[in-house]
C-alpha atoms as a PDB file:
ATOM      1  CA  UNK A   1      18.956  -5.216 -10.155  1.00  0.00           C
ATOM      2  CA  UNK A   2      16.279  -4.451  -7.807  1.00  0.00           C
ATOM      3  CA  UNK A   3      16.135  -0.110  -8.641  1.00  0.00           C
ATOM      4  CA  UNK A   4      16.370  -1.180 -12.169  1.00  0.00           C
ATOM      5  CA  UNK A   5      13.320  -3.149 -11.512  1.00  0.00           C
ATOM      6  CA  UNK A   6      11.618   0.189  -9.376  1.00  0.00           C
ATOM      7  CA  UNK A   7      13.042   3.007 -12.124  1.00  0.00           C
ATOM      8  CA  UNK A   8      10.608   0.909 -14.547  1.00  0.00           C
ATOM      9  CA  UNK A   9       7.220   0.669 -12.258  1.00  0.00           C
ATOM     10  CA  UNK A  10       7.908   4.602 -11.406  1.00  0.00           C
ATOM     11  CA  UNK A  11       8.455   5.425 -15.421  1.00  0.00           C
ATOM     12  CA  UNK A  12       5.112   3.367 -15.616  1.00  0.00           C
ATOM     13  CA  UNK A  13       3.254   5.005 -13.398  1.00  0.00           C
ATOM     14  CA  UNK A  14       4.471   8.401 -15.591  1.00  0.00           C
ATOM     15  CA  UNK A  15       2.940   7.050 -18.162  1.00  0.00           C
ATOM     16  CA  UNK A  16      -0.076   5.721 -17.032  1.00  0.00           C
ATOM     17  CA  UNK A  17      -0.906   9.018 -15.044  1.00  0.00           C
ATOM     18  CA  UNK A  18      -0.869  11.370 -18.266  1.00  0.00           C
ATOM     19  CA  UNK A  19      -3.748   9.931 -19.498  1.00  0.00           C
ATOM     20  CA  UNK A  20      -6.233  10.987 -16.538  1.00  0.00           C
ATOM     21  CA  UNK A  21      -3.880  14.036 -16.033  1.00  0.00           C
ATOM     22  CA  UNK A  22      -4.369  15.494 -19.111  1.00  0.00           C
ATOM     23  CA  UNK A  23      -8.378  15.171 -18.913  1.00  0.00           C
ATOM     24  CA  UNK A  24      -8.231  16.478 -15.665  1.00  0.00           C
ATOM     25  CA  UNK A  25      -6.096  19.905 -16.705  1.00  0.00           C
ATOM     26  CA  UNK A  26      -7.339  19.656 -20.067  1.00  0.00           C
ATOM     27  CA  UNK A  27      -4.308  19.275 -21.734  1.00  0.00           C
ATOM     28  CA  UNK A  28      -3.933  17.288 -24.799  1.00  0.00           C
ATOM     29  CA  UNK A  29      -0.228  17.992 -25.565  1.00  0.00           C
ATOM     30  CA  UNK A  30       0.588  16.432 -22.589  1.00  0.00           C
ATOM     31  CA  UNK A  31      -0.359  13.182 -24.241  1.00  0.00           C
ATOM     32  CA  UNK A  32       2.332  13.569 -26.454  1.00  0.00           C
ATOM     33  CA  UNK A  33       5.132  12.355 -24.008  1.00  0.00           C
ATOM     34  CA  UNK A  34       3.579   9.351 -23.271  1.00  0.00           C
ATOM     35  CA  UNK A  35       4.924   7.860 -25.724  1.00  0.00           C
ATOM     36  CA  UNK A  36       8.277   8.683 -24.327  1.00  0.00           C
ATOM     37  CA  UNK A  37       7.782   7.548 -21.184  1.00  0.00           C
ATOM     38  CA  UNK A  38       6.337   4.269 -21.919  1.00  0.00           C
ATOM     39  CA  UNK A  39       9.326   3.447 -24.251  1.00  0.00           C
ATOM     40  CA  UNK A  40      11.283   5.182 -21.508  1.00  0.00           C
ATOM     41  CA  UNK A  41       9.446   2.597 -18.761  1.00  0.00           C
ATOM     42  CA  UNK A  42      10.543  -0.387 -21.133  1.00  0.00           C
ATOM     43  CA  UNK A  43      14.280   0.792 -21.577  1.00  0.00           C
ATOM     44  CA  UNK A  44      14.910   0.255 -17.828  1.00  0.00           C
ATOM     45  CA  UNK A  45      13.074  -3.118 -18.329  1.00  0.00           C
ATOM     46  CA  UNK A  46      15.385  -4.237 -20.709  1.00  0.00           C
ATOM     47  CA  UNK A  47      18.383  -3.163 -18.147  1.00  0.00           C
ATOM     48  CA  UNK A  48      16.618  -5.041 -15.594  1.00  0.00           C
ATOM     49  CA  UNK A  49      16.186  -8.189 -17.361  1.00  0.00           C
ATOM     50  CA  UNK A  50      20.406  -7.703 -18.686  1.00  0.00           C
ATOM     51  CA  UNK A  51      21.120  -6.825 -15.181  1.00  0.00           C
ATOM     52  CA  UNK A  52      19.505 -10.427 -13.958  1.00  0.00           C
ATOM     53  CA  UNK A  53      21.078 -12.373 -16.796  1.00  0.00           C
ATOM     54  CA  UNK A  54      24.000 -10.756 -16.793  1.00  0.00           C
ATOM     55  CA  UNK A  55      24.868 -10.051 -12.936  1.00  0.00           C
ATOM     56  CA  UNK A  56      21.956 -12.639 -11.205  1.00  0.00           C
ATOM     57  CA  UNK A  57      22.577 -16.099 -13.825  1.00  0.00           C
ATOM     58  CA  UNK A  58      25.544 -15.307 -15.663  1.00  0.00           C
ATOM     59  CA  UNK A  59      23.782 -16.021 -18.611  1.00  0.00           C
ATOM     60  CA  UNK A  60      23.385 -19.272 -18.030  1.00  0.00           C
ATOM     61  CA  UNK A  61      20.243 -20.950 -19.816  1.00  0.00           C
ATOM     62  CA  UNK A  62      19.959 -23.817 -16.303  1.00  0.00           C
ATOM     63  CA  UNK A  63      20.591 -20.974 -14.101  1.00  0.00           C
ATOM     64  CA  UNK A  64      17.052 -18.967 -15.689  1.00  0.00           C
ATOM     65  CA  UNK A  65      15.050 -22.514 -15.942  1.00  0.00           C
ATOM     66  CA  UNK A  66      16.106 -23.100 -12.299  1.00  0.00           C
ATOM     67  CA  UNK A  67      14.951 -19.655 -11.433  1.00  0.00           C
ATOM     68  CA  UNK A  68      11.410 -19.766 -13.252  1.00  0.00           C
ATOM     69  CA  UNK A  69      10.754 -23.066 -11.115  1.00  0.00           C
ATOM     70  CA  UNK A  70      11.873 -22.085  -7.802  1.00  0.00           C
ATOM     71  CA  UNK A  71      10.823 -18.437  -8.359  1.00  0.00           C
ATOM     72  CA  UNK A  72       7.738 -17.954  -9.084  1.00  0.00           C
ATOM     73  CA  UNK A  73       7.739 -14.055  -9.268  1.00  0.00           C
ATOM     74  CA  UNK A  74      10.306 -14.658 -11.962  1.00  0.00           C
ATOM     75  CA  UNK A  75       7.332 -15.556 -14.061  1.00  0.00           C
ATOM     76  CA  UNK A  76       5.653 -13.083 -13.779  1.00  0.00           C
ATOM     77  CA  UNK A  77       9.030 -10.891 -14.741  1.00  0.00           C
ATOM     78  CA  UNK A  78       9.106 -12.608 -17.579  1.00  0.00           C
ATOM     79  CA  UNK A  79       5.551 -11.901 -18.334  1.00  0.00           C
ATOM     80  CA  UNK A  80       5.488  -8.328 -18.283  1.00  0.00           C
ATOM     81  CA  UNK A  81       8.384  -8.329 -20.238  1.00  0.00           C
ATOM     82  CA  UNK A  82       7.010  -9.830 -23.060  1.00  0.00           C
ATOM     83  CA  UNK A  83       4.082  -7.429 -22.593  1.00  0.00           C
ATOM     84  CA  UNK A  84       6.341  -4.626 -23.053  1.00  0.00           C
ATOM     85  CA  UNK A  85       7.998  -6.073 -25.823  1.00  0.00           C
ATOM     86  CA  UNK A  86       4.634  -6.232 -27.639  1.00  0.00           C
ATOM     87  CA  UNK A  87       3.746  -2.484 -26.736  1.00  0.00           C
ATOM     88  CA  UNK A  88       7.240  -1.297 -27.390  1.00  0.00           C
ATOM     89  CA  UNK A  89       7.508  -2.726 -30.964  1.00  0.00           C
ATOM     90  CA  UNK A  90       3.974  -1.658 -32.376  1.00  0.00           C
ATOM     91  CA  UNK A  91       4.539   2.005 -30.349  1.00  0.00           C
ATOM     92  CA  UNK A  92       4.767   3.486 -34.076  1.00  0.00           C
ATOM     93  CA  UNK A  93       3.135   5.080 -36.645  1.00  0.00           C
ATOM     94  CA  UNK A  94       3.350   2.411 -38.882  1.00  0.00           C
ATOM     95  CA  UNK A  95       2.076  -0.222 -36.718  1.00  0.00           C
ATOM     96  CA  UNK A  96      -0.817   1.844 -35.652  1.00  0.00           C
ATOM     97  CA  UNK A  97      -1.992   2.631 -39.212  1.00  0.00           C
ATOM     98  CA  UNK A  98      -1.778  -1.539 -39.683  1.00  0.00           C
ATOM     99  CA  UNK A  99      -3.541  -2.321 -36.582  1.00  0.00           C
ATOM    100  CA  UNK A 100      -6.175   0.356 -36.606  1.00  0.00           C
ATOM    101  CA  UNK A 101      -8.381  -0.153 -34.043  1.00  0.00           C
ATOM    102  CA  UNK A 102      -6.994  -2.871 -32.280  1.00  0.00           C
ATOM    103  CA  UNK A 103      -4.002  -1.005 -31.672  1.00  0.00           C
ATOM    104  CA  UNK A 104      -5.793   1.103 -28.897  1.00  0.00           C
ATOM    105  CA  UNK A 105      -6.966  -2.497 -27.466  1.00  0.00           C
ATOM    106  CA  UNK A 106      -3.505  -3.973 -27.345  1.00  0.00           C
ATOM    107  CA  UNK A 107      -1.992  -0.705 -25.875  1.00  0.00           C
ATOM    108  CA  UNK A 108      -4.680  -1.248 -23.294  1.00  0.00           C
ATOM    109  CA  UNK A 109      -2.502  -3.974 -22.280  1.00  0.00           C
ATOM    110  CA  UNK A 110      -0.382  -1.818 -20.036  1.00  0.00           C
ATOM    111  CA  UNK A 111      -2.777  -2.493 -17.284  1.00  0.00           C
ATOM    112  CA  UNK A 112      -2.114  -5.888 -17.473  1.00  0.00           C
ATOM    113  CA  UNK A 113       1.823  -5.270 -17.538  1.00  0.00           C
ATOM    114  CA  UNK A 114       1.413  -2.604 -14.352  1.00  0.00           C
ATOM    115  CA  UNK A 115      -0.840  -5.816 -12.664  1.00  0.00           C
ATOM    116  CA  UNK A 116       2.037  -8.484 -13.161  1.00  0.00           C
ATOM    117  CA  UNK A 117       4.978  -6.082 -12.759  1.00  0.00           C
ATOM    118  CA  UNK A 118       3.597  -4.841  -9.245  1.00  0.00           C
ATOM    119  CA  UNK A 119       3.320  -8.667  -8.418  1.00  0.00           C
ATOM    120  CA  UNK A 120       6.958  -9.544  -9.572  1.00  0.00           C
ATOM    121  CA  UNK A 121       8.116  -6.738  -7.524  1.00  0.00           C
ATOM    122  CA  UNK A 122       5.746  -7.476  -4.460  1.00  0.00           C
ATOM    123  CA  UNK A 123       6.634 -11.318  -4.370  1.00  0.00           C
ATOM    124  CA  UNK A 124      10.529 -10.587  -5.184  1.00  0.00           C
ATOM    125  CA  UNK A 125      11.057  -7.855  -2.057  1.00  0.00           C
ATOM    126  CA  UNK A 126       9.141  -9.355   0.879  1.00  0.00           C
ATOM    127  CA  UNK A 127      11.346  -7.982   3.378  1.00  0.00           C
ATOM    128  CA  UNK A 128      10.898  -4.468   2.191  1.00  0.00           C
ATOM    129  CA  UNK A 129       6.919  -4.237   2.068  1.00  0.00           C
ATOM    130  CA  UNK A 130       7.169  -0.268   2.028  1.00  0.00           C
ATOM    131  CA  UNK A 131       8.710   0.008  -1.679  1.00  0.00           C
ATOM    132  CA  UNK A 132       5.856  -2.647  -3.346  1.00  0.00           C
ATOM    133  CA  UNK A 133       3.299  -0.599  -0.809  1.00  0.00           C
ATOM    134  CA  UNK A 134       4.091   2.835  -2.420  1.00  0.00           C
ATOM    135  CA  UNK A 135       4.274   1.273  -6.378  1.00  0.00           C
ATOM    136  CA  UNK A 136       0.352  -0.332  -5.209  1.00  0.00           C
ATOM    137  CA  UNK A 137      -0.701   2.885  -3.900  1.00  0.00           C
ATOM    138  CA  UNK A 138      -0.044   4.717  -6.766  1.00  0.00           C
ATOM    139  CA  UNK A 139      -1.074   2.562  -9.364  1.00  0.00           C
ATOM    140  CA  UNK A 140      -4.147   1.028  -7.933  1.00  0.00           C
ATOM    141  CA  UNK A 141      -6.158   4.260  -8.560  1.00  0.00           C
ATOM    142  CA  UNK A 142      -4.497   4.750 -12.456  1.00  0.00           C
ATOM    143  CA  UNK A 143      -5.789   1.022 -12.336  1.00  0.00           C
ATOM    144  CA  UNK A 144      -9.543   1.788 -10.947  1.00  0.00           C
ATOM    145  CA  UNK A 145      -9.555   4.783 -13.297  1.00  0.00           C
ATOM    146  CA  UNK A 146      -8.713   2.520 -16.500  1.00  0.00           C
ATOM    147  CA  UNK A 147     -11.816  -0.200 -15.210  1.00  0.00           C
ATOM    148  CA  UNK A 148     -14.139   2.758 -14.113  1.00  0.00           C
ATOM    149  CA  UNK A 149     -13.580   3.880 -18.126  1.00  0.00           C
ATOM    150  CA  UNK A 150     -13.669   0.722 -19.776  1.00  0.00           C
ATOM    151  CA  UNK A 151     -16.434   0.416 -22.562  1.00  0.00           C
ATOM    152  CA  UNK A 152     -18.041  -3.064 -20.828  1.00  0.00           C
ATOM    153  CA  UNK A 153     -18.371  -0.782 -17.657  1.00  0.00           C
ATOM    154  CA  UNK A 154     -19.932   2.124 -19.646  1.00  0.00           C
ATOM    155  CA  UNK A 155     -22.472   0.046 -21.243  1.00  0.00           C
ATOM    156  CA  UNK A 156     -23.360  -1.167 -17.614  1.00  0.00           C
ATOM    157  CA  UNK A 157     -23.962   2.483 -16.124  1.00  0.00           C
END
């Protein structure tokens, strides 16, 4: 379950990197995977959550309920999941057209899913600090990069 769980933060920090990439090298096609690797980021969070309630409760209902009380981080699992759910099924043409503008917020959400998904994965393998270390240190600039842009910080420069 666990490099299910790390195939997903890596294929997120893909993702979120293009963005600041491609303005650094000028490169606008490279936007055009991102796409691809965001949907790519939520397919192996989709295995992960089958792997846990497949292999972990056995899909057994008590088993997850047990699991979200004594668990904590499995909250927060459950949390980004949804996230990506949301991003996933409005990551389409149609769905932008509808949304318009607010599409660009919601996407904006993947912050938010990069925040709780490093904090699943940092609570869940306390033993191995080096693997949540790495996923912090390469998302926390993508994540300074995405505040340092943010239109409430431009109006206060």
């Amino acid at each position: 379950m666990t490099w299910t769980g790390v195939w997903t933060i890596v294929m997120l920090f893909l993702t979120l990197v293009v963005s600041p990439l491609s303005k650094r090298i000028r490169r606008v096609n490279l936007l055009k995977c991102r796409q691809g690797l965001g949907l790519a980021s939520f397919c192996y969070a989709f295995l992960h959550l089958l792997a846990y309630l497949f292999l972990h409760a056995g899909l057994d209902a008590t088993w997850v309920v047990e699991d979200l009380t004594e668990k904590p981080y499995i909250i927060f699992g459950w949390l980004a999941f949804g996230g990506y759910v949301l991003l996933a099924s409005t990551s389409n043409r149609v769905a932008k057209r509808k949304l318009k503008q607010r599409w660009k917020s919601l996407h904006r959400a993947v912050y938010l899913i990069a925040l709780l998904s490093l904090l699943h994965l940092w609570w869940q393998i306390r033993a191995d600090y080096l693997i949540s270390i790495s996923a912090l240190v390469a998302l926390a600039p993508l994540m300074l990069w995405w505040v340092w842009g943010h239109p409430i910080v431009k109006k206060l420069k």
